[in-house]
PDB file of N, CA and C in Angstrom:
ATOM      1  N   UNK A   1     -14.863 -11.717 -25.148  1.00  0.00           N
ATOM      2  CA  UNK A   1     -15.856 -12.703 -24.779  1.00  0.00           C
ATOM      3  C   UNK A   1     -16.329 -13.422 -26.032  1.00  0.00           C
ATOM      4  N   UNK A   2     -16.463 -15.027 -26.596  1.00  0.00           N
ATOM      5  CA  UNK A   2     -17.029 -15.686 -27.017  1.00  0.00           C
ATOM      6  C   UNK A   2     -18.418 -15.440 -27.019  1.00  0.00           C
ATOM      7  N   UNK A   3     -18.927 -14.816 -28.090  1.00  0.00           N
ATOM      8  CA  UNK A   3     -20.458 -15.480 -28.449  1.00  0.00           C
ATOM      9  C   UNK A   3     -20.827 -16.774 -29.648  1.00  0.00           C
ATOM     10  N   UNK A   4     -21.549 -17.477 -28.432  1.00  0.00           N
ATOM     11  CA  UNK A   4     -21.460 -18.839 -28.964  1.00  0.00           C
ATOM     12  C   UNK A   4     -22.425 -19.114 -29.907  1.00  0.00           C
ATOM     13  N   UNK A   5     -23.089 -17.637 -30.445  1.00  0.00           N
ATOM     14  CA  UNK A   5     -24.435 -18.067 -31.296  1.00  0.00           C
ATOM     15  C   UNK A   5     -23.531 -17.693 -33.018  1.00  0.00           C
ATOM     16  N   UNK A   6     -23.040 -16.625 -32.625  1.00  0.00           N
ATOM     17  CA  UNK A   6     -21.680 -16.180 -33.647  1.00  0.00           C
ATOM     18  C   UNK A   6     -21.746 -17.216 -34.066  1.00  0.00           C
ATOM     19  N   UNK A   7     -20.541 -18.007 -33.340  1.00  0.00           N
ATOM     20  CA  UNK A   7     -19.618 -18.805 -33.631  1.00  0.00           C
ATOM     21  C   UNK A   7     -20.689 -20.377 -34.323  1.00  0.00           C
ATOM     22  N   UNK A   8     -21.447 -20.634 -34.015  1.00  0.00           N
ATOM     23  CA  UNK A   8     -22.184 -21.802 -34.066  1.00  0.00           C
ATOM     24  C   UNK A   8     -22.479 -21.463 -35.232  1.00  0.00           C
ATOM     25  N   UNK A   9     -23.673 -20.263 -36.014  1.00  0.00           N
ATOM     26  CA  UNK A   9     -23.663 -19.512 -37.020  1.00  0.00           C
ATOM     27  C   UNK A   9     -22.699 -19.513 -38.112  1.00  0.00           C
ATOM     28  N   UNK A  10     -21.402 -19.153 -37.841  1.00  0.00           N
ATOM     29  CA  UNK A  10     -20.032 -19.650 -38.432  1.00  0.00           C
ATOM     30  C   UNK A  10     -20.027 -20.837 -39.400  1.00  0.00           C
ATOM     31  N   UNK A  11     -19.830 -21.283 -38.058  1.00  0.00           N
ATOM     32  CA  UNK A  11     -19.372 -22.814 -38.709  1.00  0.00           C
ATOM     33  C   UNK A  11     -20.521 -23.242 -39.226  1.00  0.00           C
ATOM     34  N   UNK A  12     -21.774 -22.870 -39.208  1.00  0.00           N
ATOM     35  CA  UNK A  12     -22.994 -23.719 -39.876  1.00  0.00           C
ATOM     36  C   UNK A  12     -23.029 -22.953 -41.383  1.00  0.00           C
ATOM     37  N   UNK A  13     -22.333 -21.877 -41.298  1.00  0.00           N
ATOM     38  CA  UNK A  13     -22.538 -21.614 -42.721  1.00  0.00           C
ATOM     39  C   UNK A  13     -21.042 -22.299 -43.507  1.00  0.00           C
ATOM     40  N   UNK A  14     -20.474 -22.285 -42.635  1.00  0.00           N
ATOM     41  CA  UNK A  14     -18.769 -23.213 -43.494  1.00  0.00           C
ATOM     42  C   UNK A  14     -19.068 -24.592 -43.731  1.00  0.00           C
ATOM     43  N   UNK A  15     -20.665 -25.098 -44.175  1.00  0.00           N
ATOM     44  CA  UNK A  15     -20.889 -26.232 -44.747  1.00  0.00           C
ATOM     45  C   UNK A  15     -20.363 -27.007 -43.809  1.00  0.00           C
ATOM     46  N   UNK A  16     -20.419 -26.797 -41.880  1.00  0.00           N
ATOM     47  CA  UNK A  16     -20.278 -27.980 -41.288  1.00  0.00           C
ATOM     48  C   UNK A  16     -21.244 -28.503 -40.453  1.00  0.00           C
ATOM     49  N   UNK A  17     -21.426 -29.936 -40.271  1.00  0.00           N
ATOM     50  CA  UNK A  17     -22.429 -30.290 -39.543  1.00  0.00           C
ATOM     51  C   UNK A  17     -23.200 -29.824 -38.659  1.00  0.00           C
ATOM     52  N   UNK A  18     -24.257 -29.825 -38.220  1.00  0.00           N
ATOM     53  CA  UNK A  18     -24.878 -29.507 -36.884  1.00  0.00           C
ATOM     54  C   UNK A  18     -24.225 -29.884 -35.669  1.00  0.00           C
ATOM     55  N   UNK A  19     -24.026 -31.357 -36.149  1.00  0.00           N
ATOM     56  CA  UNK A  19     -23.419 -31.920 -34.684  1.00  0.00           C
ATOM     57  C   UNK A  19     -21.662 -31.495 -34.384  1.00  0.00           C
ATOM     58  N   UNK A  20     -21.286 -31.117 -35.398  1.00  0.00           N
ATOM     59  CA  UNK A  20     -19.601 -30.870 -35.255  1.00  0.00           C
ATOM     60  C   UNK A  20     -19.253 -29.498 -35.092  1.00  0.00           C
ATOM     61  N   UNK A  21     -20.584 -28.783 -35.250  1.00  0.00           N
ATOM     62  CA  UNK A  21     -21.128 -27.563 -35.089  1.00  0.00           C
ATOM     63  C   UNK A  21     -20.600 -26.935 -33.325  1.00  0.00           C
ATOM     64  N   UNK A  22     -22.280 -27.422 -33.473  1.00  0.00           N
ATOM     65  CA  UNK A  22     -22.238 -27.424 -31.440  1.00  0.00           C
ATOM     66  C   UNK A  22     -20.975 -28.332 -30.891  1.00  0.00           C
ATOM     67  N   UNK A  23     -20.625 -29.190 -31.460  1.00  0.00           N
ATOM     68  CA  UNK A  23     -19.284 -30.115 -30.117  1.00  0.00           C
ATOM     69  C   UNK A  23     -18.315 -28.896 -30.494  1.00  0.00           C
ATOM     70  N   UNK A  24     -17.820 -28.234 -31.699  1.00  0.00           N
ATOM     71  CA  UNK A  24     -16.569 -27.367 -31.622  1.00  0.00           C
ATOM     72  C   UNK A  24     -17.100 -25.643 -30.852  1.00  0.00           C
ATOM     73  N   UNK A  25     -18.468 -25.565 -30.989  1.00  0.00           N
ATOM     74  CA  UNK A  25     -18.513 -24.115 -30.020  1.00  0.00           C
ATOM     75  C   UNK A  25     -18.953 -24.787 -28.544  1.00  0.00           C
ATOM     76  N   UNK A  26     -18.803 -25.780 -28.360  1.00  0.00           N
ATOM     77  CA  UNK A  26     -18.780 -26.089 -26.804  1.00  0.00           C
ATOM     78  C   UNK A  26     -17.761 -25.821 -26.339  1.00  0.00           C
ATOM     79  N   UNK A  27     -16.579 -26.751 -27.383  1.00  0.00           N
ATOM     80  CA  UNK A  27     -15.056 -27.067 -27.174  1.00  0.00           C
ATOM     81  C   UNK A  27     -14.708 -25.625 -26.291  1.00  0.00           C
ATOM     82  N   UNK A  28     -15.023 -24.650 -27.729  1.00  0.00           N
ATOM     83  CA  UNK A  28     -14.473 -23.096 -27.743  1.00  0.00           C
ATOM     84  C   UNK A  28     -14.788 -22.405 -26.305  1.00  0.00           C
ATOM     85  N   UNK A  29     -16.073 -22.909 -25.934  1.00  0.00           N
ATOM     86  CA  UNK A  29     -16.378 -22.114 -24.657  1.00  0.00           C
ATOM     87  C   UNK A  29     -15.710 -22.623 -23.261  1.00  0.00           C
ATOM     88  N   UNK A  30     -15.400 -23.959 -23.207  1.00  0.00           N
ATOM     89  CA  UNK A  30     -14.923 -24.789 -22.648  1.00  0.00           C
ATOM     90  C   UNK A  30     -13.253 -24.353 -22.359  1.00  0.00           C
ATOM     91  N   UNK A  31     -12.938 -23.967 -23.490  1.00  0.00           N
ATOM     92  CA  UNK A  31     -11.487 -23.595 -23.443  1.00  0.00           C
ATOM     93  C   UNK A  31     -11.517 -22.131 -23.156  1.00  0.00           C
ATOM     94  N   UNK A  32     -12.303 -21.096 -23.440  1.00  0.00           N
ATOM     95  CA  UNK A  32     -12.730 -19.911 -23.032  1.00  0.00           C
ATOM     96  C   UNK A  32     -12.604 -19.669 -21.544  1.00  0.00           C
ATOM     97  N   UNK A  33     -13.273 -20.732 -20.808  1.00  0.00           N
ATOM     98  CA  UNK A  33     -13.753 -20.403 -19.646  1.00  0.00           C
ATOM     99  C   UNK A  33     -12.441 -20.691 -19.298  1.00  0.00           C
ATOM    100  N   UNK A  34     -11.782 -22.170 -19.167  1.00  0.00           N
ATOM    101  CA  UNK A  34     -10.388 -22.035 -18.277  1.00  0.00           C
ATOM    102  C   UNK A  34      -9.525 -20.992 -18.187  1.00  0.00           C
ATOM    103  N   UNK A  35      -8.894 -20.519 -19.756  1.00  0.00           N
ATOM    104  CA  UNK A  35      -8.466 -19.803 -19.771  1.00  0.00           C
ATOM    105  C   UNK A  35      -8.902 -18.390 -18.726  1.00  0.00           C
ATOM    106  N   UNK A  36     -10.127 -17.632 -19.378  1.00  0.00           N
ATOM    107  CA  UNK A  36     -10.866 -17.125 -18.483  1.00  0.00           C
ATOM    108  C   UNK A  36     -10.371 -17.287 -16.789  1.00  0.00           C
ATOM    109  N   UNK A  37     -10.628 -18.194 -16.711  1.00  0.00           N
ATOM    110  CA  UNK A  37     -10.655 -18.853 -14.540  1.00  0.00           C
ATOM    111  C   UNK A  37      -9.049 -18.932 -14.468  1.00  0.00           C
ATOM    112  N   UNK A  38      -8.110 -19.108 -15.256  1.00  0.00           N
ATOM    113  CA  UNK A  38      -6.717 -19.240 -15.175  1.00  0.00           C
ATOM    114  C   UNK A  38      -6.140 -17.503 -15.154  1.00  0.00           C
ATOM    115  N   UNK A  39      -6.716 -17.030 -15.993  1.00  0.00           N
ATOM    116  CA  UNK A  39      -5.956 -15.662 -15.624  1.00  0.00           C
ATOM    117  C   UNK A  39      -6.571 -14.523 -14.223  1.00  0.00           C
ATOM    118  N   UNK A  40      -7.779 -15.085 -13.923  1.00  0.00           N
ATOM    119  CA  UNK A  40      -8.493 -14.441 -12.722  1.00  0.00           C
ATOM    120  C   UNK A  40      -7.485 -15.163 -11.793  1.00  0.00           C
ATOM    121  N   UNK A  41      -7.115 -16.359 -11.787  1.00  0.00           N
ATOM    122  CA  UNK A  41      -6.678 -17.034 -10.855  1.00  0.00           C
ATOM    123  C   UNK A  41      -4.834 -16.226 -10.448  1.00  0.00           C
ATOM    124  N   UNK A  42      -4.512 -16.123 -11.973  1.00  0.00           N
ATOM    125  CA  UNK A  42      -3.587 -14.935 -11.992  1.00  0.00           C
ATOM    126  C   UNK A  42      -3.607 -13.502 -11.461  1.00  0.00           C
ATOM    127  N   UNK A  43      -4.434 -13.120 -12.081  1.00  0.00           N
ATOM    128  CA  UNK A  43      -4.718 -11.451 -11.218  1.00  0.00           C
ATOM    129  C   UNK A  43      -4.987 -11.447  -9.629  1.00  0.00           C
ATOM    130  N   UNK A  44      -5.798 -12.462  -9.513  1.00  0.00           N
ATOM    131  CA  UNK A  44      -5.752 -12.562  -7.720  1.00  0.00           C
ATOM    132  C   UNK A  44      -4.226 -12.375  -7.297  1.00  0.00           C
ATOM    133  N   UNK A  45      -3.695 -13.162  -7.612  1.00  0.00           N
ATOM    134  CA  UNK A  45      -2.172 -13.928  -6.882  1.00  0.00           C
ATOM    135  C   UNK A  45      -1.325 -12.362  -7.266  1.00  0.00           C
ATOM    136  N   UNK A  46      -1.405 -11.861  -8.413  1.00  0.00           N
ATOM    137  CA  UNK A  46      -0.356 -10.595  -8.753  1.00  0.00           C
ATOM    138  C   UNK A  46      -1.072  -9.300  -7.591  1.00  0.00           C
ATOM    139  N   UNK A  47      -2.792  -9.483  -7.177  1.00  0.00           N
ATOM    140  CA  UNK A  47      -3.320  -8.278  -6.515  1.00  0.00           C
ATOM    141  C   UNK A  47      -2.881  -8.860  -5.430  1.00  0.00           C
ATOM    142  N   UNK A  48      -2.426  -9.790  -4.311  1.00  0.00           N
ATOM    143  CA  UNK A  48      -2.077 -10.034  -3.268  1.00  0.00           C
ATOM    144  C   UNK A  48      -0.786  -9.787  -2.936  1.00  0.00           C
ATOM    145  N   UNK A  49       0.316 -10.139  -4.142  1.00  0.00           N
ATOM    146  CA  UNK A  49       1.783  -9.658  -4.032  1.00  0.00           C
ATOM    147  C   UNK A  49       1.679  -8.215  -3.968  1.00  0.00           C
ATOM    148  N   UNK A  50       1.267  -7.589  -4.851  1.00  0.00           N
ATOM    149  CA  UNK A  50       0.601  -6.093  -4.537  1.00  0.00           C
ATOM    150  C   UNK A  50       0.666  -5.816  -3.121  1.00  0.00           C
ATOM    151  N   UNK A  51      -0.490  -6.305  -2.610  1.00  0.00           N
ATOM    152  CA  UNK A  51      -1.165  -5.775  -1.533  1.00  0.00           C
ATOM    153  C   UNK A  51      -0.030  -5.918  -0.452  1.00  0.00           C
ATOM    154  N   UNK A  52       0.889  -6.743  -0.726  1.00  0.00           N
ATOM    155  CA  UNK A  52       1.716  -7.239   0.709  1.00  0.00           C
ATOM    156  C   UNK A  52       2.883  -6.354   0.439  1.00  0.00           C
ATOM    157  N   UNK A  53       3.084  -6.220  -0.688  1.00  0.00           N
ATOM    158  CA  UNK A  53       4.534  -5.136  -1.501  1.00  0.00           C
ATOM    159  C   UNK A  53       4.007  -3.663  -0.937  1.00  0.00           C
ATOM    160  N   UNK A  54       3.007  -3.297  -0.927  1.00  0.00           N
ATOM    161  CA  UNK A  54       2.561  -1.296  -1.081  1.00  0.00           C
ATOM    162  C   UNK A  54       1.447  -1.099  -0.001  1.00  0.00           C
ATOM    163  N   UNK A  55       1.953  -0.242   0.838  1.00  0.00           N
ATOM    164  CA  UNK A  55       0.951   0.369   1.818  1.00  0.00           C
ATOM    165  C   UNK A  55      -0.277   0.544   1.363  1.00  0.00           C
ATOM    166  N   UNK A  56      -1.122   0.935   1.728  1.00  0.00           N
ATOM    167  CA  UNK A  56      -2.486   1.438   2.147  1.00  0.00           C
ATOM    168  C   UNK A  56      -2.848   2.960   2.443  1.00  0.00           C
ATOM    169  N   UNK A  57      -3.594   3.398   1.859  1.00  0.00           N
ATOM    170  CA  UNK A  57      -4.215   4.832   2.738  1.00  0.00           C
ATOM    171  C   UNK A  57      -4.377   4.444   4.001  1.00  0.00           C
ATOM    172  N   UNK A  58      -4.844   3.360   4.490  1.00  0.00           N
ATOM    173  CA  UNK A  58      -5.195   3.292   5.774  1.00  0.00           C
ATOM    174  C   UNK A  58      -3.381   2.921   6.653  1.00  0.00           C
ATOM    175  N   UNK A  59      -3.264   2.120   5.770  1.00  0.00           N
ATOM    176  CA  UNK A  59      -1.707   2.327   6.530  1.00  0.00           C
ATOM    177  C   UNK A  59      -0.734   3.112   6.312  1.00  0.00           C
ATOM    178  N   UNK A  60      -1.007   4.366   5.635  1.00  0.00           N
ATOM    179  CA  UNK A  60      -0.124   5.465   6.120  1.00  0.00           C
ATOM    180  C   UNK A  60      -0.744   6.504   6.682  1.00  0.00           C
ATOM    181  N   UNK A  61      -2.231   6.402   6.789  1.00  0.00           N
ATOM    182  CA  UNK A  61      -2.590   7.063   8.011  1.00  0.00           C
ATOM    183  C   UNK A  61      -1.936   6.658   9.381  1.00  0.00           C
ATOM    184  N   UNK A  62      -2.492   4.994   9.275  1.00  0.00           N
ATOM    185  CA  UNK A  62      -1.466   4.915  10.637  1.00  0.00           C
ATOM    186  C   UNK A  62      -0.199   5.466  11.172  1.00  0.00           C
ATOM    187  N   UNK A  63       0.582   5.493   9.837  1.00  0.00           N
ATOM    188  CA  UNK A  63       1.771   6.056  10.070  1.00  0.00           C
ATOM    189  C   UNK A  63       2.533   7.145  10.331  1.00  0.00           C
ATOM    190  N   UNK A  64       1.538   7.567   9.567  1.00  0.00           N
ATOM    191  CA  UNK A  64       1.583   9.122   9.789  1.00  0.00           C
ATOM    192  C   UNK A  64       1.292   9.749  11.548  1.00  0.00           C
ATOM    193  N   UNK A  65       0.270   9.290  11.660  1.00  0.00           N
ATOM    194  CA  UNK A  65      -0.394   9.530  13.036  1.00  0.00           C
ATOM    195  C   UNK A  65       0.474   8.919  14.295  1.00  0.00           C
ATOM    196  N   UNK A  66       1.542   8.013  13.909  1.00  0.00           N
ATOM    197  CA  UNK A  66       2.841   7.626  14.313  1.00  0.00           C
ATOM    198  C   UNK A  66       3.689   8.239  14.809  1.00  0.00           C
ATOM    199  N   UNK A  67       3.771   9.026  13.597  1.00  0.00           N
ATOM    200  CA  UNK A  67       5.007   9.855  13.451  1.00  0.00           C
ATOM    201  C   UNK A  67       4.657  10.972  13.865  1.00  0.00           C
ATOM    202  N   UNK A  68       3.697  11.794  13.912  1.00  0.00           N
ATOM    203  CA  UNK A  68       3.225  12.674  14.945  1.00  0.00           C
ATOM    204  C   UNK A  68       3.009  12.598  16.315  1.00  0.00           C
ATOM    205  N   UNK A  69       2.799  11.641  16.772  1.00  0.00           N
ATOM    206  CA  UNK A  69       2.750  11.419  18.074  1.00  0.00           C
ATOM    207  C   UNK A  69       4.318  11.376  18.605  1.00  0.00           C
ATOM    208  N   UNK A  70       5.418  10.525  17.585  1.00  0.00           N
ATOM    209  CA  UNK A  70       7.216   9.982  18.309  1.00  0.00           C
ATOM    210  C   UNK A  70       7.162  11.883  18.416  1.00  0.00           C
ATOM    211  N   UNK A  71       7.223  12.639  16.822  1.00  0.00           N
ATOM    212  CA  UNK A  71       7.343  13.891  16.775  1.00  0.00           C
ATOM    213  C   UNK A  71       7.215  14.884  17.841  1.00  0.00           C
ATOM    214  N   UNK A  72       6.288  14.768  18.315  1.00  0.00           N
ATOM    215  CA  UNK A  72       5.153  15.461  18.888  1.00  0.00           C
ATOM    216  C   UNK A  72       5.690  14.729  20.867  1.00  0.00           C
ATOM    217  N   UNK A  73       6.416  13.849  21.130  1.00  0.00           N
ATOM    218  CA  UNK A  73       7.122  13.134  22.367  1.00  0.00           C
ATOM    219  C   UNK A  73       8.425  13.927  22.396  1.00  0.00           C
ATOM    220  N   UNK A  74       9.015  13.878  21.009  1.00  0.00           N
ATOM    221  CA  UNK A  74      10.313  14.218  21.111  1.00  0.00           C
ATOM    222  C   UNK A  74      10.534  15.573  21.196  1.00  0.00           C
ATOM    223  N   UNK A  75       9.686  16.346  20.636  1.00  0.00           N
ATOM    224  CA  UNK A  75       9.893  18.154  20.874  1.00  0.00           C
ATOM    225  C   UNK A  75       9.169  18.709  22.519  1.00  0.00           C
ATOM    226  N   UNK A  76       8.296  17.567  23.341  1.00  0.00           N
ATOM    227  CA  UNK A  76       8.351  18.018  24.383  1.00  0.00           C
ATOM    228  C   UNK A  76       9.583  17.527  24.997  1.00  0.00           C
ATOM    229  N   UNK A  77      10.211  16.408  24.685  1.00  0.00           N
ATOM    230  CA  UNK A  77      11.767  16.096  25.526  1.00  0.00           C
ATOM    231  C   UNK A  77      12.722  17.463  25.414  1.00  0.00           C
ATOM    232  N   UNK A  78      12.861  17.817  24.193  1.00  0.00           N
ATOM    233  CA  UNK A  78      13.600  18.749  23.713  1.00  0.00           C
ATOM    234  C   UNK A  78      13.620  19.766  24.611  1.00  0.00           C
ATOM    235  N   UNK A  79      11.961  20.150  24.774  1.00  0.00           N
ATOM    236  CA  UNK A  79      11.736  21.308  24.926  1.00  0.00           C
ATOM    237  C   UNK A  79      12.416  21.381  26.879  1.00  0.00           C
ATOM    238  N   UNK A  80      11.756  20.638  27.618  1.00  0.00           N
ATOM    239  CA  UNK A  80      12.482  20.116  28.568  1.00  0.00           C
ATOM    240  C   UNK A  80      13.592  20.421  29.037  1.00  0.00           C
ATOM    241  N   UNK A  81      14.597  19.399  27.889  1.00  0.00           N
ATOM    242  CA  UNK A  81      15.925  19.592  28.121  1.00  0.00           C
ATOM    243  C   UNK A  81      16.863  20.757  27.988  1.00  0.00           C
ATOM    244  N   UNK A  82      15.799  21.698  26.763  1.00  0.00           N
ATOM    245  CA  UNK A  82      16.411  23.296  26.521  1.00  0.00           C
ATOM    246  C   UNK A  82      16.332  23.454  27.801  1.00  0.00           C
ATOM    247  N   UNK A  83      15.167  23.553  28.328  1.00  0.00           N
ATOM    248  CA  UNK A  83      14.669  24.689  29.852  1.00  0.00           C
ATOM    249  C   UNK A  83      15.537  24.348  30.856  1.00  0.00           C
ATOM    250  N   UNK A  84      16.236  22.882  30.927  1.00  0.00           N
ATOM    251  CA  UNK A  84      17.255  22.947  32.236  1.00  0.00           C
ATOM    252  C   UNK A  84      18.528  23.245  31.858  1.00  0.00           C
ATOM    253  N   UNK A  85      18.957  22.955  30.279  1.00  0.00           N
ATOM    254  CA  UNK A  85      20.128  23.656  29.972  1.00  0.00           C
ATOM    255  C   UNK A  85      20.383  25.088  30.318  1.00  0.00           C
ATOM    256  N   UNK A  86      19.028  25.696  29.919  1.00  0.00           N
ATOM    257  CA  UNK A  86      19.461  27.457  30.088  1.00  0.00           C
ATOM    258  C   UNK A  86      18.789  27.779  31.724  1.00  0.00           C
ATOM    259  N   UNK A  87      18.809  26.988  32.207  1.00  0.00           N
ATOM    260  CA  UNK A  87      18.403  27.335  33.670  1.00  0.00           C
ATOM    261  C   UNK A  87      20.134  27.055  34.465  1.00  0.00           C
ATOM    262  N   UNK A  88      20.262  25.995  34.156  1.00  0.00           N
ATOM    263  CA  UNK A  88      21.961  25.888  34.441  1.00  0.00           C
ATOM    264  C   UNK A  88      22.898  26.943  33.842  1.00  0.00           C
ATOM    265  N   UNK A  89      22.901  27.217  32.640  1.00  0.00           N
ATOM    266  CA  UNK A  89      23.580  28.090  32.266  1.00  0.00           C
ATOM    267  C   UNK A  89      23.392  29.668  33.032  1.00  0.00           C
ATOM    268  N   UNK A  90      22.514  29.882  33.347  1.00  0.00           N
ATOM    269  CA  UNK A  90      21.825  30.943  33.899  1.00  0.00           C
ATOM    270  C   UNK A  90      22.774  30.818  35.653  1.00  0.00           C
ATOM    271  N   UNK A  91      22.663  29.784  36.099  1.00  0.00           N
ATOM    272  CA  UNK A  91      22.877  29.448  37.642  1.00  0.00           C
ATOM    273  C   UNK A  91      24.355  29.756  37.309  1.00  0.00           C
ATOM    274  N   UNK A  92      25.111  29.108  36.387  1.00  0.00           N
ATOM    275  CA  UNK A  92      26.537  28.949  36.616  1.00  0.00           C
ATOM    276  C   UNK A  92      27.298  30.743  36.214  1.00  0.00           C
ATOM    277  N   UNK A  93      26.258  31.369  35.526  1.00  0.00           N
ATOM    278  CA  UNK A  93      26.633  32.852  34.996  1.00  0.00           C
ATOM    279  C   UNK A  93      26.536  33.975  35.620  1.00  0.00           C
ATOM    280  N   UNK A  94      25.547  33.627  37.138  1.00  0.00           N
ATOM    281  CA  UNK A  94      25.170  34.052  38.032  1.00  0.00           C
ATOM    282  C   UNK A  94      25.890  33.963  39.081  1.00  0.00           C
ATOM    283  N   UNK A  95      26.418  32.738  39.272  1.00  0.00           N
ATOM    284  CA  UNK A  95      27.669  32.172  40.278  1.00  0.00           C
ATOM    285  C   UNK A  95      28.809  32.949  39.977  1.00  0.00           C
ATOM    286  N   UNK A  96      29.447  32.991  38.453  1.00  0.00           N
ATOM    287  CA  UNK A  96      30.432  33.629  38.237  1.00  0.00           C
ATOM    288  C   UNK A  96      30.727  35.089  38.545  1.00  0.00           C
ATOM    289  N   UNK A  97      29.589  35.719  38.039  1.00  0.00           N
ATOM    290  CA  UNK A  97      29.778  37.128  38.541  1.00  0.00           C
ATOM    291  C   UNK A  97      29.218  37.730  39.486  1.00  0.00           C
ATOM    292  N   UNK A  98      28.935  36.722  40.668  1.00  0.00           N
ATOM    293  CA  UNK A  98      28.938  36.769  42.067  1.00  0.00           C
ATOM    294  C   UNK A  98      30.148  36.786  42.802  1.00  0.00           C
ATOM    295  N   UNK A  99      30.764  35.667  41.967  1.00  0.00           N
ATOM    296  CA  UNK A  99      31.830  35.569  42.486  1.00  0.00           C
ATOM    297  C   UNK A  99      33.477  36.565  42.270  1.00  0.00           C
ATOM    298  N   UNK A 100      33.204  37.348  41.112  1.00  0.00           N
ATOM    299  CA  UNK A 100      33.952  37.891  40.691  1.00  0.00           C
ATOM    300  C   UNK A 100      33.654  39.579  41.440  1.00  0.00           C
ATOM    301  N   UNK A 101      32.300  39.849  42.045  1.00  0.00           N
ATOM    302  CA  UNK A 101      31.694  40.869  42.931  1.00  0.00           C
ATOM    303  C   UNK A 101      32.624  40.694  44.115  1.00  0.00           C
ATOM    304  N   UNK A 102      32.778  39.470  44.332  1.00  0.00           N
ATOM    305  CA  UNK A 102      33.148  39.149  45.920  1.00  0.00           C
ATOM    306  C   UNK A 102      34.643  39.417  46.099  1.00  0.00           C
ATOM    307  N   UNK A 103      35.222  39.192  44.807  1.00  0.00           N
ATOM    308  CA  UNK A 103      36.899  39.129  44.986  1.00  0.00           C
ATOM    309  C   UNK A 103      36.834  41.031  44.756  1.00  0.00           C
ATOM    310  N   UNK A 104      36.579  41.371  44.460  1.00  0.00           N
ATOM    311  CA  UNK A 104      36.959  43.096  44.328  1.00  0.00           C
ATOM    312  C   UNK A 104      36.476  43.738  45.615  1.00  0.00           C
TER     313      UNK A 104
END
């Protein structure tokens, strides 16, 4: 940060005018500030590419809570589909050695 009392101080002791004084620590602050407002104007624009590039805590909560729920769909399908597999398997193992009772 520019302090402009410094700088005014400065130059008033480098044997320069009053008036060429204050117009060059105006200049200085003048050019301070853009600069200044030009690189904020920068950091915004790099924190928004950011923001659109990298999740969120809040959006991988979402995600998470996502993925527990597909998770959490798909192991009751599973579970499901075990119980009629081994219910069939059961019927057809039952059939067989019914049927193998019947021929003797």
């Amino acid at each position: 940060m520019l302090d402009s009392l410094k700088t005014y101080q400065t130059l008033k002791t480098g044997h320069i005018s009053d008036d060429h004084a204050q117009a060059m620590t105006q200049a200085l602050q003048d050019a301070t500030s853009e600069v200044s407002s030009d690189w904020k104007t920068e950091i915004q624009a790099l924190r928004s590419d950011l923001d659109d590039k990298f999740a969120t805590k809040a959006d991988l909560a979402v995600l998470r809570s996502d993925i527990k729920a597909a998770l959490s769909d798909l192991k009751s399908e599973l579970t499901h589909r075990m119980f009629l597999f081994w219910i069939g398997q059961s019927a057809v193992t039952i059939g067989i050695v019914s049927a193998l009772k019947l021929l003797r």
